[in-house]
Protein backbone atom coordinates (compact mmCIF):
# COMPACT_ATOMS: atom_id res chain seq x y z
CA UNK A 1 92.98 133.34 121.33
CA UNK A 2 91.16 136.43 120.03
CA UNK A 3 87.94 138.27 121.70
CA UNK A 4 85.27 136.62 120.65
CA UNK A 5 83.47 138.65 117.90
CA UNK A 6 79.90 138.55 117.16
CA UNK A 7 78.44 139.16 114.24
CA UNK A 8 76.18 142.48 114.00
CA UNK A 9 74.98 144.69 111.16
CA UNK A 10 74.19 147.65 113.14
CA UNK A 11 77.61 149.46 115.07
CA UNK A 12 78.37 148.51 118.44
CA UNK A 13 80.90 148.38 121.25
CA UNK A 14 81.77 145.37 122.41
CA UNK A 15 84.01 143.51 124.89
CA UNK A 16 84.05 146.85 127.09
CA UNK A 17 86.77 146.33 130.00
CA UNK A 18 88.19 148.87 132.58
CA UNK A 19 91.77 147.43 133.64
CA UNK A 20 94.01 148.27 136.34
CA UNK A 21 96.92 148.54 134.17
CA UNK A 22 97.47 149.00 130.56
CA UNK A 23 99.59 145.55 130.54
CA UNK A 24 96.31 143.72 130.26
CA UNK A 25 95.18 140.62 132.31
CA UNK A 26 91.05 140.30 133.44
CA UNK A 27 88.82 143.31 133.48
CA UNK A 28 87.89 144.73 136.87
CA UNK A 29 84.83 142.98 138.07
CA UNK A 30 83.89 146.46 139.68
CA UNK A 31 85.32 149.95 138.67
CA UNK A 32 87.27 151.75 141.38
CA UNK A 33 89.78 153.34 141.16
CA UNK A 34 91.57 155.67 143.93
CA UNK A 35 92.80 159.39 143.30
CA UNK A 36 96.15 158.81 141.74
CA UNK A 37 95.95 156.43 139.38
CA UNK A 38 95.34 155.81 136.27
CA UNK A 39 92.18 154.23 134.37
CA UNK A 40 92.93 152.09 131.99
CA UNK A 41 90.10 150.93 129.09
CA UNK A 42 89.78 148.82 126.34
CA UNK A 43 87.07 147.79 124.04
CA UNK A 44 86.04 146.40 120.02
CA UNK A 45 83.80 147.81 117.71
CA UNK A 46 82.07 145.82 115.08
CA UNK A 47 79.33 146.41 112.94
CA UNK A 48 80.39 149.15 110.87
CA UNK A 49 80.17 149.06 107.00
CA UNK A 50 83.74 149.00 104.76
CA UNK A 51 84.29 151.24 102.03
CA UNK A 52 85.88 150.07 98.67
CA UNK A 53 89.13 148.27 99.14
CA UNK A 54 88.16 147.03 102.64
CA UNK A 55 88.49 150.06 103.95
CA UNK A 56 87.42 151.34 107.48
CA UNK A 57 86.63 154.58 108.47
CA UNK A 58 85.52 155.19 112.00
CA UNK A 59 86.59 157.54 114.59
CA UNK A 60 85.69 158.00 118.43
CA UNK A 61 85.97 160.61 121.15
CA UNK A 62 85.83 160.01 124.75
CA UNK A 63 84.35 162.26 127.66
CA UNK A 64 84.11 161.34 131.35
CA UNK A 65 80.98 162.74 133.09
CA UNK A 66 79.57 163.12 136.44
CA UNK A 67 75.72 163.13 136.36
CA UNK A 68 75.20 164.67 133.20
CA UNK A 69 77.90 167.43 133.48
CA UNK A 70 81.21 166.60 131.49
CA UNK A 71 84.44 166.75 133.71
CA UNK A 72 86.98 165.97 131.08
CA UNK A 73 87.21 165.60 127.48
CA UNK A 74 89.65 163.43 125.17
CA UNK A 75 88.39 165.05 121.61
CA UNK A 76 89.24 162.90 118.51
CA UNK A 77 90.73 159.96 121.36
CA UNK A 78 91.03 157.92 117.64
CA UNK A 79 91.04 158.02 114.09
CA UNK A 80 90.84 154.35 112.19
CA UNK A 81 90.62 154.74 108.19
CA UNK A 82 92.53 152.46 106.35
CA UNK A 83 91.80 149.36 103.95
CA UNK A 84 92.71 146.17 103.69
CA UNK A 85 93.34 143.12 101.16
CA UNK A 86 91.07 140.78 103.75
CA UNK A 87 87.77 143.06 105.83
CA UNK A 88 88.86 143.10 109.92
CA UNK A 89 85.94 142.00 111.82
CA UNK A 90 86.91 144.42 114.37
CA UNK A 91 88.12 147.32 115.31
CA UNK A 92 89.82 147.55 118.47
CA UNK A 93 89.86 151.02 120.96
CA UNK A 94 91.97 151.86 124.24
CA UNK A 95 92.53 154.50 126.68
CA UNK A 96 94.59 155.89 129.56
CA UNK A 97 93.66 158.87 131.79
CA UNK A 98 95.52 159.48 134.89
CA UNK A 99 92.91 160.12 137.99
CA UNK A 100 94.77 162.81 139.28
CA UNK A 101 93.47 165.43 141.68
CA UNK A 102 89.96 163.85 140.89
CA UNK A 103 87.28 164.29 143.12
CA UNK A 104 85.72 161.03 144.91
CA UNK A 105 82.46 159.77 143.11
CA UNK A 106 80.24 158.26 140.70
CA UNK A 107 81.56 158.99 137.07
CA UNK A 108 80.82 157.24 133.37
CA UNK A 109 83.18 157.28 130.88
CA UNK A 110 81.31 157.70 127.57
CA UNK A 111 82.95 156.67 123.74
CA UNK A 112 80.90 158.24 121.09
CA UNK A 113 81.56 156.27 118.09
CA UNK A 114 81.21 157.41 114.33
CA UNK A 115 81.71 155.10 110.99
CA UNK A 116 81.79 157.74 108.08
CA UNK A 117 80.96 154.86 105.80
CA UNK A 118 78.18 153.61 106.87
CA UNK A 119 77.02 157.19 108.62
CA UNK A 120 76.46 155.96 111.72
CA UNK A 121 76.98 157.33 115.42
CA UNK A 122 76.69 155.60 118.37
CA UNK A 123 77.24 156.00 122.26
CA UNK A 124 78.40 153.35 124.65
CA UNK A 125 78.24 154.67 128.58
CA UNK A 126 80.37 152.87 131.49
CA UNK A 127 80.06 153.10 135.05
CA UNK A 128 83.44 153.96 137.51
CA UNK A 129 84.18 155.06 141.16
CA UNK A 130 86.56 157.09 141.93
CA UNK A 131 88.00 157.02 145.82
């Protein structure tokens, strides 16, 4: 009963999903969310290379823009470097911000995603309304 994983050699997110509460359930067919609450994320990143022992070292920030300017920055949102006996096919990432006093509009929440192992950096942008 585990996300379904595909196999890649270059890094990805994957299995991106903005929820309406951090207890879980489906992902939100459409993003909106109204000034209040909170937004709730969750995704899996695969494709990054291990280090000896297993080991995993990737880290990710988030920012949330509008157009191109950046409203709101979570710096260093993550920090996964650790090893292993068996390699995880995944690693998984999740995040809370509270909407409050947010202005109504078009917004993308954007993970930057570095593995220090396999020096690679990647972006992953998602769409969201706010009301």
């Amino acid at each position: 009963k585990g996300p379904k994983i595909a196999s890649t050699d270059k890094l990805e997110v994957t299995n991106f999903g903005f929820y309406r509460t951090g207890e879980g359930g489906a992902p939100m067919a459409t993003a909106v969310y109204r000034n209040g609450q909170s937004l709730f994320a969750r995704w899996d990143m695969t494709g990054y290379k291990y280090g000896e022992g297993n080991k995993v070292n990737l880290s990710w920030t988030v920012a949330i823009l509008m157009g191109q300017a950046t409203v709101h920055t979570i710096p260093a949102a993550a920090d996964q470097s650790d090893g292993a006996f068996y390699a995880k096919p995944y690693v998984d990432g999740d995040l809370e911000v509270p909407l409050n006093k947010v202005p109504a509009g078009a917004y993308t929440l954007l993970i930057t995603v570095k593995d220090l192992a396999g020096k690679q950096t990647i972006e992953s942008r998602h769409n969201f309304t706010v009301q």
